[in-house]
C-alpha atoms as a PDB file:
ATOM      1  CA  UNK A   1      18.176   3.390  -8.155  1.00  0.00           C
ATOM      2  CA  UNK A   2      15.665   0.720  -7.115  1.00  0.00           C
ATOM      3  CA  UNK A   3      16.684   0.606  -3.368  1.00  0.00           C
ATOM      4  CA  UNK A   4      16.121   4.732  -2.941  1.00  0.00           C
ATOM      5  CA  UNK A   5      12.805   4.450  -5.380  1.00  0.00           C
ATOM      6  CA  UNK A   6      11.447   1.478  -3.522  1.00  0.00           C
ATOM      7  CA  UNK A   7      12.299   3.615  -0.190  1.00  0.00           C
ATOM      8  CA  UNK A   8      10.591   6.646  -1.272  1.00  0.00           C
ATOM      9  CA  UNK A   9       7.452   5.092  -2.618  1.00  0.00           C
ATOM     10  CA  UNK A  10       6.558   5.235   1.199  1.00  0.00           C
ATOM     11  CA  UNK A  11       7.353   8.874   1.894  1.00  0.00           C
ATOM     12  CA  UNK A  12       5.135  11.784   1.574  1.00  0.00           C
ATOM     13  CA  UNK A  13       6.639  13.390  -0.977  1.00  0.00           C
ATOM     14  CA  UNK A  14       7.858  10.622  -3.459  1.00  0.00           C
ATOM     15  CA  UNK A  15      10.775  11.714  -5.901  1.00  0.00           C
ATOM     16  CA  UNK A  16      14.378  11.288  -6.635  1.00  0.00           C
ATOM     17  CA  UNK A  17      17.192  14.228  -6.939  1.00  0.00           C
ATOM     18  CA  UNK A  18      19.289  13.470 -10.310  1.00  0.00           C
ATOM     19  CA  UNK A  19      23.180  13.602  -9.915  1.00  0.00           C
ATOM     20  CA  UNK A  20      23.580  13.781 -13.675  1.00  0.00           C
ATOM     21  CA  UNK A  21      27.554  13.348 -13.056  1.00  0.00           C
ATOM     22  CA  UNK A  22      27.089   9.928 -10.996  1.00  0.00           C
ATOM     23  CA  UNK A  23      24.333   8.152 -13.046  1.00  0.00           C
ATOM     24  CA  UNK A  24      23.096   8.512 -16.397  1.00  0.00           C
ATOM     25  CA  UNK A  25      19.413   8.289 -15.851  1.00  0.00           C
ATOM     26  CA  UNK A  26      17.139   9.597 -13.608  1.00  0.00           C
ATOM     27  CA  UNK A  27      13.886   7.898 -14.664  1.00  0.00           C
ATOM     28  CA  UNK A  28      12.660   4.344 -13.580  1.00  0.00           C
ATOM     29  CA  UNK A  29      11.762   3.394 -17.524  1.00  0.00           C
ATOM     30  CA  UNK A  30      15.514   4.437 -18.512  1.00  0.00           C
ATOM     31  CA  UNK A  31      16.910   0.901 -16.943  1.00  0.00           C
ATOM     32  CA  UNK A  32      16.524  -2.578 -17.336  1.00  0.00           C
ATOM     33  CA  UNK A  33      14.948  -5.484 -15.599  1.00  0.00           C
ATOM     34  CA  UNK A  34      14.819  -6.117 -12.110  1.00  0.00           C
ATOM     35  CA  UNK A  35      15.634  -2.131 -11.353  1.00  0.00           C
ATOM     36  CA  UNK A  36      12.675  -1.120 -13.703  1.00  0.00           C
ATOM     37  CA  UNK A  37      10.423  -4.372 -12.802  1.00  0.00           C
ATOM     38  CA  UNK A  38      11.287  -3.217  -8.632  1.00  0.00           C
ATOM     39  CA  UNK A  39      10.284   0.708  -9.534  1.00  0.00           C
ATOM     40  CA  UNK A  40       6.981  -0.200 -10.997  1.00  0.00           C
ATOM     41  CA  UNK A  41       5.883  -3.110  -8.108  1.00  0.00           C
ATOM     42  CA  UNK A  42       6.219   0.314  -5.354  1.00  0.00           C
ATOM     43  CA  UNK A  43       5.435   3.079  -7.122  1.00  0.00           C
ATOM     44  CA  UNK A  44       2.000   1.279  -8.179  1.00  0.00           C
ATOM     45  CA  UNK A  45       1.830   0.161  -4.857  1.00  0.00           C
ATOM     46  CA  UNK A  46       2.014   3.831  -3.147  1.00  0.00           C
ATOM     47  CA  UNK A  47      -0.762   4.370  -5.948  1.00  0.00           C
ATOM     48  CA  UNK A  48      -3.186   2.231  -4.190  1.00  0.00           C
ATOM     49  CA  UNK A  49      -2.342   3.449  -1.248  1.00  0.00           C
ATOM     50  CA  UNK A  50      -2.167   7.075  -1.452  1.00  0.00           C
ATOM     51  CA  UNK A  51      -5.614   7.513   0.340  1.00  0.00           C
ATOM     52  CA  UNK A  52      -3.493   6.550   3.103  1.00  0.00           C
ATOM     53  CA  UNK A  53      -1.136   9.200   2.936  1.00  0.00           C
ATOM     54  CA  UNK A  54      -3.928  11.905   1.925  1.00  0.00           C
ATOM     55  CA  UNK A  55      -5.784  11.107   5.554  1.00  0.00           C
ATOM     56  CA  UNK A  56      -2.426  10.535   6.965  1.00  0.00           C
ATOM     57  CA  UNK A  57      -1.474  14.521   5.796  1.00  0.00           C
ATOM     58  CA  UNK A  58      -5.037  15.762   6.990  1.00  0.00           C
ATOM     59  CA  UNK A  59      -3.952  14.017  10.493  1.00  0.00           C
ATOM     60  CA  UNK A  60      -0.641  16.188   9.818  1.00  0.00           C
ATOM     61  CA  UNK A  61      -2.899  19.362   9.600  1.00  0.00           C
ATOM     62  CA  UNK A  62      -4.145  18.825  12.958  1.00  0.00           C
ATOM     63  CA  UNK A  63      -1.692  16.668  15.010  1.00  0.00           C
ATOM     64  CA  UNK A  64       1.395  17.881  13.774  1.00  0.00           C
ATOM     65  CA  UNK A  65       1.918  14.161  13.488  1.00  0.00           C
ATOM     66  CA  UNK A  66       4.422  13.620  10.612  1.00  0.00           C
ATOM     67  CA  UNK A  67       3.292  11.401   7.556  1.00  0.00           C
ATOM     68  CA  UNK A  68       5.805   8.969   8.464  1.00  0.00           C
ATOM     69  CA  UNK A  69       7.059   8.558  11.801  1.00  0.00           C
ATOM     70  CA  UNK A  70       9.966   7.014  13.438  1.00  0.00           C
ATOM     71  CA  UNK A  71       8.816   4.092  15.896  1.00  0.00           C
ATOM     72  CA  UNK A  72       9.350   5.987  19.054  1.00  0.00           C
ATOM     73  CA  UNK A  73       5.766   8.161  17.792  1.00  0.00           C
ATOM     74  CA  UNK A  74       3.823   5.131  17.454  1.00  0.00           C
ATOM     75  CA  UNK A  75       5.515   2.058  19.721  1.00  0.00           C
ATOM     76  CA  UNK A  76       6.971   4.513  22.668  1.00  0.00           C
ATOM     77  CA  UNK A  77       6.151   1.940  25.618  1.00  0.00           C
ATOM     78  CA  UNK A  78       8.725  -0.579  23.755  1.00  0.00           C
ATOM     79  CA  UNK A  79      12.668   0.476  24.690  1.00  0.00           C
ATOM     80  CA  UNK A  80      14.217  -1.757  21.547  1.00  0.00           C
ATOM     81  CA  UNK A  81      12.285   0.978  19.276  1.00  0.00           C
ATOM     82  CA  UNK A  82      15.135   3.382  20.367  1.00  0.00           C
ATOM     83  CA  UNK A  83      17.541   1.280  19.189  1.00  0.00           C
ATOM     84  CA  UNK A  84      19.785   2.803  16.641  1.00  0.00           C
ATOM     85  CA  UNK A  85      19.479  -0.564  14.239  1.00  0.00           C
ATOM     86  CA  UNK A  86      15.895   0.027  14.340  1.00  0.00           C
ATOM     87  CA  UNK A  87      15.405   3.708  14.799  1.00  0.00           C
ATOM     88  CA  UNK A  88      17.509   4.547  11.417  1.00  0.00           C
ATOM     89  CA  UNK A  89      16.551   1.920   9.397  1.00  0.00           C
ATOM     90  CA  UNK A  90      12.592   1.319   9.423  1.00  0.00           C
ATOM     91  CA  UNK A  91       9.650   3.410   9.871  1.00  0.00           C
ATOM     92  CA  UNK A  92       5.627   3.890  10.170  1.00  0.00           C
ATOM     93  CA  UNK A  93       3.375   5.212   8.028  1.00  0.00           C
ATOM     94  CA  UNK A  94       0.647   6.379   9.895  1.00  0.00           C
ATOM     95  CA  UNK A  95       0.243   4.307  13.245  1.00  0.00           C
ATOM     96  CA  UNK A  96      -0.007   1.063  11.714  1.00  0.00           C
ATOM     97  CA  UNK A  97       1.849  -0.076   7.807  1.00  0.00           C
ATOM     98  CA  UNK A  98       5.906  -0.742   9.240  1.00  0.00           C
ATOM     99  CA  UNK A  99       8.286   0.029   6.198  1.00  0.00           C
ATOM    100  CA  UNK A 100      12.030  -1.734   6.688  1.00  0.00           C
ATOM    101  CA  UNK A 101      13.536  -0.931   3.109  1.00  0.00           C
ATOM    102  CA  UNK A 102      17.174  -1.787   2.807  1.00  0.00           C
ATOM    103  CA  UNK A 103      19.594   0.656   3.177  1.00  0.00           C
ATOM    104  CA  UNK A 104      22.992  -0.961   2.638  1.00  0.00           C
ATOM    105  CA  UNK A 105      23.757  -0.528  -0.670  1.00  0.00           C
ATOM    106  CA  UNK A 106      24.220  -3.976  -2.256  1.00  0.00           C
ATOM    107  CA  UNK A 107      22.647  -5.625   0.616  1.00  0.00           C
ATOM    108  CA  UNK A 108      20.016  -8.442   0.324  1.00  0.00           C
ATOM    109  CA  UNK A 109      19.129  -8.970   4.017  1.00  0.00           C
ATOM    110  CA  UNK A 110      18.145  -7.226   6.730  1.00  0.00           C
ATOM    111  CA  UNK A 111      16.194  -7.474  10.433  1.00  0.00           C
ATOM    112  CA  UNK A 112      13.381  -6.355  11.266  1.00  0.00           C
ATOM    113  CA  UNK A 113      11.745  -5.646  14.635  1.00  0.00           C
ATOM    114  CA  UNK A 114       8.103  -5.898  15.435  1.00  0.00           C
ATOM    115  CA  UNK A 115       7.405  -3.266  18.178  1.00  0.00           C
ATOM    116  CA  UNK A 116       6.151  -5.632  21.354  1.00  0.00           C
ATOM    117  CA  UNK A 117       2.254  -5.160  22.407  1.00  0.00           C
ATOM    118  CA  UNK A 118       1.012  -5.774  19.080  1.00  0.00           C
ATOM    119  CA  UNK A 119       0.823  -8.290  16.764  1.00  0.00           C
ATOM    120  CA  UNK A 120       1.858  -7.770  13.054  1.00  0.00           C
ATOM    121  CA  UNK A 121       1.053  -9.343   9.618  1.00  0.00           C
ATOM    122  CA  UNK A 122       3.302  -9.280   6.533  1.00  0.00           C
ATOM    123  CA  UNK A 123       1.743  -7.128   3.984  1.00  0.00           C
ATOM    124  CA  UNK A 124       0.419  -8.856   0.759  1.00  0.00           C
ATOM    125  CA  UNK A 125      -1.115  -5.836  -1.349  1.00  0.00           C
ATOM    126  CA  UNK A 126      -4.287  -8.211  -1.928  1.00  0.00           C
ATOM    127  CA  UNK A 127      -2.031 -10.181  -4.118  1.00  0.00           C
ATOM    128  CA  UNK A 128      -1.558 -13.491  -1.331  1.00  0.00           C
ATOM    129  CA  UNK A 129      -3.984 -14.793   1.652  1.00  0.00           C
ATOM    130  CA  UNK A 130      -2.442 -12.970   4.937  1.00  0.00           C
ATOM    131  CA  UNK A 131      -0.313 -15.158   6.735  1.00  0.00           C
ATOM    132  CA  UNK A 132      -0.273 -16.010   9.941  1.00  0.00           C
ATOM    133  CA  UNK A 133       0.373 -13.200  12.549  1.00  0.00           C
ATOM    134  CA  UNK A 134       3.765 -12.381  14.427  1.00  0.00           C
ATOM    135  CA  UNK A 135       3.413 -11.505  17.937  1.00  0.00           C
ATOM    136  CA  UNK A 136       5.607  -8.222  18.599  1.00  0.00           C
ATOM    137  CA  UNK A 137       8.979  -7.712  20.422  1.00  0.00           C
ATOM    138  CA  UNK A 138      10.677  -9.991  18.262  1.00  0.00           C
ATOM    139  CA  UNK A 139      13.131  -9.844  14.834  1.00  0.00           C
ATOM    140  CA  UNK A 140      12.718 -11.596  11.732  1.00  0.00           C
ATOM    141  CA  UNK A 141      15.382 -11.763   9.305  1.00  0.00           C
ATOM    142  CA  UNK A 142      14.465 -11.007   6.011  1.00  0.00           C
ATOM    143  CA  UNK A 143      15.853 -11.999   1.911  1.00  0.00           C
ATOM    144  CA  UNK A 144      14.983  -8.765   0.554  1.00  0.00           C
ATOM    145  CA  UNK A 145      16.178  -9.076  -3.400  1.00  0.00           C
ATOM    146  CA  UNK A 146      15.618  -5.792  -5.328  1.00  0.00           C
ATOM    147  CA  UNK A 147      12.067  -6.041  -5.904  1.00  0.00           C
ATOM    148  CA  UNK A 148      11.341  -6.544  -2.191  1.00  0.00           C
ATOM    149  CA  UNK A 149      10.258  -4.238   0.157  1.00  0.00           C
ATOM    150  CA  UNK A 150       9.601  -5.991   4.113  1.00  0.00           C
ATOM    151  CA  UNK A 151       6.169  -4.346   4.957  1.00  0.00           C
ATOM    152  CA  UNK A 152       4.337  -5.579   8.194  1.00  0.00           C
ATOM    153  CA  UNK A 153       0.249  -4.168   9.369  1.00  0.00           C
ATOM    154  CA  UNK A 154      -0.732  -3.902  12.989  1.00  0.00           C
ATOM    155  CA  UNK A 155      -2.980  -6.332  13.861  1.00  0.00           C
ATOM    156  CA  UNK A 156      -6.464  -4.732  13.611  1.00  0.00           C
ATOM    157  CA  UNK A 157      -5.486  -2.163  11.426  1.00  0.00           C
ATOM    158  CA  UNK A 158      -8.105  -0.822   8.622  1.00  0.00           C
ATOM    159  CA  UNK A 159      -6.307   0.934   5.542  1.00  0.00           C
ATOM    160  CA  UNK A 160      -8.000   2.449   2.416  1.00  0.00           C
ATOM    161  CA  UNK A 161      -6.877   1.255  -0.583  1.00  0.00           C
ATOM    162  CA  UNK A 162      -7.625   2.451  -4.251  1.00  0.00           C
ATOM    163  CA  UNK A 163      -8.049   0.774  -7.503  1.00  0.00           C
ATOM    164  CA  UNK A 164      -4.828   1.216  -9.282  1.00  0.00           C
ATOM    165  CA  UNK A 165      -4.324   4.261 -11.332  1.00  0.00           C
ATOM    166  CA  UNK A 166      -1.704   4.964 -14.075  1.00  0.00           C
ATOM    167  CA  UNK A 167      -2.081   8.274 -12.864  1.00  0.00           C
ATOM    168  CA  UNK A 168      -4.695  10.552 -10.474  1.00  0.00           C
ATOM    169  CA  UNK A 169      -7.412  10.194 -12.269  1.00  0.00           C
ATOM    170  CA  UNK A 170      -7.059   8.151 -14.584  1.00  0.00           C
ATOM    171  CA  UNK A 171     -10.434   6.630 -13.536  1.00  0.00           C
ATOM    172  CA  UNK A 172     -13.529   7.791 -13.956  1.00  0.00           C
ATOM    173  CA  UNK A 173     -14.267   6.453 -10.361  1.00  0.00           C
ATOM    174  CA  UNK A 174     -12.088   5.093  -8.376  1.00  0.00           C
ATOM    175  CA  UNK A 175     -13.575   3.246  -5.443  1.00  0.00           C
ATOM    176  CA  UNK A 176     -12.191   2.783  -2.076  1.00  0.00           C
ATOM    177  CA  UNK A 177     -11.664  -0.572  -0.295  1.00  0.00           C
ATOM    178  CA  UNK A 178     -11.271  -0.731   3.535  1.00  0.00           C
ATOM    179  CA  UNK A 179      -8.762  -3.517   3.886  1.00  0.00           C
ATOM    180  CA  UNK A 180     -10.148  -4.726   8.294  1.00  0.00           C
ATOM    181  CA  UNK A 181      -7.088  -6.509   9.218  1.00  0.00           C
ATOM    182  CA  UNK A 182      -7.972  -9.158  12.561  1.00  0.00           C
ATOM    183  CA  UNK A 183      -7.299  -8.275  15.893  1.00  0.00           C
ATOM    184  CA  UNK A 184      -8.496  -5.676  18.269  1.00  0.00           C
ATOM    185  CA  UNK A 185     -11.494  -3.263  17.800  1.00  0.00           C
ATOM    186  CA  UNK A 186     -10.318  -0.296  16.001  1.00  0.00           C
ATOM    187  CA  UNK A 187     -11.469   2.618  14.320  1.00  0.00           C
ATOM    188  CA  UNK A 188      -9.611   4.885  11.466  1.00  0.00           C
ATOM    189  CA  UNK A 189     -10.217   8.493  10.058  1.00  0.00           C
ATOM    190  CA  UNK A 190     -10.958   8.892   6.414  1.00  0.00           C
ATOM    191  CA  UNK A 191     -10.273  12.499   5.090  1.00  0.00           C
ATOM    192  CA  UNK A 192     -12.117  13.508   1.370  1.00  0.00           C
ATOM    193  CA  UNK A 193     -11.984  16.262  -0.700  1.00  0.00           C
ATOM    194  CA  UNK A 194     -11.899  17.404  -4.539  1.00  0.00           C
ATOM    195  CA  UNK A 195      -7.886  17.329  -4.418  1.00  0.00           C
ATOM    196  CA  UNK A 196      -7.686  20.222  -6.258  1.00  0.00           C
ATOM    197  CA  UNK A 197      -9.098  23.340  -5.287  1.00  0.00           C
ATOM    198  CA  UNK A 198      -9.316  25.265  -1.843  1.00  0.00           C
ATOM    199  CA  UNK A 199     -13.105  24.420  -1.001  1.00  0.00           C
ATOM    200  CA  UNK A 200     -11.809  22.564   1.765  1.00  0.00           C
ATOM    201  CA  UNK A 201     -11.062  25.664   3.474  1.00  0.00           C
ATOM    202  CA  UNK A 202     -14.352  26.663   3.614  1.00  0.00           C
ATOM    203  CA  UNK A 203     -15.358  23.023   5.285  1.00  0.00           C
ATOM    204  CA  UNK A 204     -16.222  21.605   1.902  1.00  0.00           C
ATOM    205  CA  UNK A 205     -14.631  17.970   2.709  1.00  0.00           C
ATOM    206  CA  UNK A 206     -15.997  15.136   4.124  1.00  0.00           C
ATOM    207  CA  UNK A 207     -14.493  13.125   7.686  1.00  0.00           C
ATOM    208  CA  UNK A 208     -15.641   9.065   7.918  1.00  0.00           C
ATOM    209  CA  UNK A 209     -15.039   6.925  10.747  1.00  0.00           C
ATOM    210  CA  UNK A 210     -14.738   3.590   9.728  1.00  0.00           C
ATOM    211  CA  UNK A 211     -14.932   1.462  12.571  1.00  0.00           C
ATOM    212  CA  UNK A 212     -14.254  -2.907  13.131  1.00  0.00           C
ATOM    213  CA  UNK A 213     -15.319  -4.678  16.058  1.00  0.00           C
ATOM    214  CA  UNK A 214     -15.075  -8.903  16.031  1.00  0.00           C
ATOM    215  CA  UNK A 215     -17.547 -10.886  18.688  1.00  0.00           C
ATOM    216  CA  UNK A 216     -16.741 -13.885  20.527  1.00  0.00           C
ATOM    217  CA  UNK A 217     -18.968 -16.019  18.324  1.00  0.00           C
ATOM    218  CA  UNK A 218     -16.541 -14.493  15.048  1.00  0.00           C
ATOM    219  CA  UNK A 219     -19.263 -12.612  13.680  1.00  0.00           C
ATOM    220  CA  UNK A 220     -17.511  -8.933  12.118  1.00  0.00           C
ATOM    221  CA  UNK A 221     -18.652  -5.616  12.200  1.00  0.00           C
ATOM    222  CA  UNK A 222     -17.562  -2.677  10.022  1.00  0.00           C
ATOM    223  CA  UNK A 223     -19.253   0.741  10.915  1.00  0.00           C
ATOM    224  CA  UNK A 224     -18.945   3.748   8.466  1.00  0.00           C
ATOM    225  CA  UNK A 225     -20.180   7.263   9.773  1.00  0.00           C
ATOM    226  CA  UNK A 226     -19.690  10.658   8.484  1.00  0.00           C
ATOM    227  CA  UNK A 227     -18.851  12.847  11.182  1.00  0.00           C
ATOM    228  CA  UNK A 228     -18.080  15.946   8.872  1.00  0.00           C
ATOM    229  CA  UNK A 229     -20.298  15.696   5.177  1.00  0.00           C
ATOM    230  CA  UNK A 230     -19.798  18.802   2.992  1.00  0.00           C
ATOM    231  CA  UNK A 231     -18.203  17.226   0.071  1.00  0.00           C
ATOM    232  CA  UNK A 232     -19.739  14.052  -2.254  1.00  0.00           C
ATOM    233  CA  UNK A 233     -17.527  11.967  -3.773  1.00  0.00           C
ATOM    234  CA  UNK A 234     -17.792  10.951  -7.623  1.00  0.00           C
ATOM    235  CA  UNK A 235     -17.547   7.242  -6.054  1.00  0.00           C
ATOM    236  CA  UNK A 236     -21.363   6.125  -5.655  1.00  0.00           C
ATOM    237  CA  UNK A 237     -19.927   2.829  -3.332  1.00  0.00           C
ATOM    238  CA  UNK A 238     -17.250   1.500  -1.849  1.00  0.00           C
ATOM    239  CA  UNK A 239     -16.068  -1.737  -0.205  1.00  0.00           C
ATOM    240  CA  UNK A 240     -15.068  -3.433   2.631  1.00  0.00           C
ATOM    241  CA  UNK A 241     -12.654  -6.482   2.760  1.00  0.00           C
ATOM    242  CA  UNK A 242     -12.278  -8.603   5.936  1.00  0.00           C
ATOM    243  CA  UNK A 243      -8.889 -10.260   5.798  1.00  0.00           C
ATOM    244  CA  UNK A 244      -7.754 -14.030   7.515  1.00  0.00           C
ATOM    245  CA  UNK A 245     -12.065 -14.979   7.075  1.00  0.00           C
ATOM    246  CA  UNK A 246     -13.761 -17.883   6.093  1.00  0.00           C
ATOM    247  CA  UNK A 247     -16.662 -17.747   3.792  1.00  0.00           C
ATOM    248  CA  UNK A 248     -19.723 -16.068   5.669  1.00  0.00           C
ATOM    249  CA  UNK A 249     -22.623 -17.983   6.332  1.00  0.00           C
ATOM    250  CA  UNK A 250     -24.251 -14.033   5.761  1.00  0.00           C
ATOM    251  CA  UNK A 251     -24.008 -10.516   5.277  1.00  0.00           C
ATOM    252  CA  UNK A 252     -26.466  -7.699   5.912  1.00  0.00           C
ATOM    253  CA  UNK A 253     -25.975  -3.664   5.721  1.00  0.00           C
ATOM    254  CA  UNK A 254     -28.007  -1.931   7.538  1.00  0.00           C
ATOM    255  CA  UNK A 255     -29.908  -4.625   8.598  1.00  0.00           C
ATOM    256  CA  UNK A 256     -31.265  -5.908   5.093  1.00  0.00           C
ATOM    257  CA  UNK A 257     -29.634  -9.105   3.821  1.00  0.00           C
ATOM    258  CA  UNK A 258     -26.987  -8.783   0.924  1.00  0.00           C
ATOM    259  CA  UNK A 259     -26.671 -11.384  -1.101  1.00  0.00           C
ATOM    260  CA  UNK A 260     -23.487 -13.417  -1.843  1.00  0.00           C
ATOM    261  CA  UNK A 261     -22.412 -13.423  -5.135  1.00  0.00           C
ATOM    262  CA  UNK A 262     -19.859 -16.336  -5.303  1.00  0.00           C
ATOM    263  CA  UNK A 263     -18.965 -17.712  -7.982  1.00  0.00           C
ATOM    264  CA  UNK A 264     -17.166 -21.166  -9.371  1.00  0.00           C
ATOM    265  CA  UNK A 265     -14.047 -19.273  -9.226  1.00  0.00           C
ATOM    266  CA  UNK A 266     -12.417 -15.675  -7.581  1.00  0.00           C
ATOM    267  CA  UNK A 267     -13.057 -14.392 -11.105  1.00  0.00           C
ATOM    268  CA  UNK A 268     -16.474 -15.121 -11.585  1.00  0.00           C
ATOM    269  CA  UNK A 269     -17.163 -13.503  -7.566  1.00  0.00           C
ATOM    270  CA  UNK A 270     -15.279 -10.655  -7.929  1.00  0.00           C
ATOM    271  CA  UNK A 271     -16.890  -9.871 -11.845  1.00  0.00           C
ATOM    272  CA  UNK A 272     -20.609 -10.213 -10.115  1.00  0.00           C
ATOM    273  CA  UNK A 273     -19.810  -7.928  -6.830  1.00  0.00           C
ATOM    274  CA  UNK A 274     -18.235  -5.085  -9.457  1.00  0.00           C
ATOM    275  CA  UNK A 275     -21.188  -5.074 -11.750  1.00  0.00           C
ATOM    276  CA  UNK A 276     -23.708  -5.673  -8.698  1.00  0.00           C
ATOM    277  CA  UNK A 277     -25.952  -2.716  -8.668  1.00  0.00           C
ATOM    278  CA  UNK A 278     -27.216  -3.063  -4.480  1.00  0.00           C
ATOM    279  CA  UNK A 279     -25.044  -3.993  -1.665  1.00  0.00           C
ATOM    280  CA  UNK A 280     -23.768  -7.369  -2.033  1.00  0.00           C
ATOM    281  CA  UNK A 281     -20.529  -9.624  -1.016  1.00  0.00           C
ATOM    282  CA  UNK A 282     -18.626 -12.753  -2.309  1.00  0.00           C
ATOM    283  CA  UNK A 283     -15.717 -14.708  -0.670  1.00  0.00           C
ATOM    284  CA  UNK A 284     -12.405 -15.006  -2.421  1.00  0.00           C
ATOM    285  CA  UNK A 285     -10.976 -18.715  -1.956  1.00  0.00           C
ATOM    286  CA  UNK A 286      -7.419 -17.987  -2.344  1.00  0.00           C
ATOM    287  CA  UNK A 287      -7.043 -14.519  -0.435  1.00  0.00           C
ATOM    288  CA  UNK A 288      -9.100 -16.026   2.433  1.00  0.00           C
ATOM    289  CA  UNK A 289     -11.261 -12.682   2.134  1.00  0.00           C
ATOM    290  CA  UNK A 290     -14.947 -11.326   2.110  1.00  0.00           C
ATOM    291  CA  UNK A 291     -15.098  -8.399  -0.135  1.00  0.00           C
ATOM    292  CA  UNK A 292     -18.290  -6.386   0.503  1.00  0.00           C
ATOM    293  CA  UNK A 293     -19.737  -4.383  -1.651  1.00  0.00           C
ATOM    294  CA  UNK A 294     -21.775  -0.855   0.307  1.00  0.00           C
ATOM    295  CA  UNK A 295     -23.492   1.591  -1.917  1.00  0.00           C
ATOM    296  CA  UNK A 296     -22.587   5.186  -0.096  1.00  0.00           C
ATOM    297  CA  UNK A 297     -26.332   5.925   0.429  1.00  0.00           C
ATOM    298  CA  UNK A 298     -26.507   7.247   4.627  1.00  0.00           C
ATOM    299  CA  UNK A 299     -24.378   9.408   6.584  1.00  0.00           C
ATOM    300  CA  UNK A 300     -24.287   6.059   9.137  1.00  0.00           C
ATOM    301  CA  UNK A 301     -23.955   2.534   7.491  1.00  0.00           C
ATOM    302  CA  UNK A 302     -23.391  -0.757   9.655  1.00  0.00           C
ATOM    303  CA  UNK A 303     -22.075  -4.292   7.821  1.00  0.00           C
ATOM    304  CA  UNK A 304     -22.173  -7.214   9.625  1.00  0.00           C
ATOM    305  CA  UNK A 305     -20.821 -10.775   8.481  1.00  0.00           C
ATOM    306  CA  UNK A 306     -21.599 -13.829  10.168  1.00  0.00           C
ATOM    307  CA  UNK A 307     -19.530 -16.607  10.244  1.00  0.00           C
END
């Protein structure tokens, strides 16, 4: 139960099929600690992440491009992604978040390969500074217990992430955070719309481009421009994290000067950026991140952090 829920946290269409004459419960709740405890981590995880699969479906609408994609769709230039240990047994979501559940029932370890010409960093779902990066074309092995998933980003990736909700909208507003990953310039397609009706067929939805681009001298720039804007969002802002950073010696948007709100402690920061009414930024000490803070005011907004 927790290996195939943990699994299909990261597909598009996340359920289980009930056997009622092999096992006696089909929901998480029914069982005990670590099965319920494992459920809970994922599924809450694929709830801050389902902006991810809403843009990656939109890309679906226009591509073809499957949600999630065996390695051979994303990594095609690296032979080992053909291999059938890696082909069957670990997948992308999108182009960049690598998914190597376990498979083998009662298993606790696994390999995992890191398609070459890229680096990779072990996810940490904001929860852990990011590690150090992995170059690609290599294996690690893994201790996966039951309430561990091995999840790796592309180096230079940018996902959207949501607040967590207990369910779709649960919140009133639910702001977005644009999680820049280091590495090479990149730029990522952010696909809005009122998730219910069918508005978006007549164009009402809105397309971002949410671009990162690091200097030599370190200093970071995120770019955010609507290319398509016929739907508003109830979100009024939304915010930018840059991942692996030091504290910035300064942040402006738009060329005006935000001011940093940190605090004696990650608490006290992240408690004056929320209830900050302008743009505004702090750095978090223990996840090595600036978390910027962007009212949604222009079609065309430009941060830049210095460092």
């Amino acid at each position: 139960m927790a290996r195939w829920t943990t699994l299909s946290a990261f597909i598009g269409w996340c359920r289980n099929h009930y056997d009622g004459y092999n096992k006696q419960y089909q929901e998480p709740y029914a069982y005990a600690d670590p099965c319920l405890s494992a459920c809970r981590k994922y599924i809450e995880i694929r709830y801050k992440l389902l902006q991810l699969f809403y843009d990656m479906l939109y890309e679906c609408t226009v591509t073809g491009l499957p949600i999630c994609r065996a390695m051979f769709l994303t990594d095609r230039q690296d032979p080992n992604v053909y291999q059938p240990q890696v082909l069957n047994t670990q997948f992308m979501v999108g182009n960049d978040l690598l998914i190597a559940p376990i498979v083998q029932h009662q298993s606790v370890n696994r390999d995992v390969y890191l398609p070459a010409g890229s680096d990779w960093f072990a996810y940490q779902d904001a929860q852990a500074a990011l590690p150090g990066k992995n170059a690609g074309g290599q294996s690690f092995n893994w201790y996966a217990p039951l309430d561990l998933v091995p999840m790796y980003v592309r180096a230079g990736a940018i996902l959207p992430r949501r607040e967590l909700e207990q369910y779709v909208g649960q919140l009133a507003q639910c702001p977005l955070t644009f999680e820049c990953y280091p590495g090479p310039d990149r730029a990522y397609t952010l696909y809005l719309d009122d998730k219910i009706g069918l508005g978006y067929q007549q164009g009402k939805y809105r397309l971002t481009t949410i671009a990162q681009q690091t200097a030599q001298n370190g200093q970071r720039t995120v770019t955010v421009t609507r290319t398509h804007d016929q739907y508003t969002p109830n979100e009024t802002f939304f915010y930018i994290s840059l991942l692996q950073a030091t504290h910035a010696t300064g942040v402006t948007v738009n060329g005006a000067a935000a001011p940093d709100l940190t605090g004696a402690n990650d608490d006290a920061g992240a408690a004056a950026l929320a209830a900050s009414g302008g743009n505004a930024f702090y750095f978090s000490v223990s996840l090595q991140t600036v978390f910027i803070k962007v009212f949604d005011t222009a079609a065309a907004l430009t941060a830049i952090a210095g460092f």
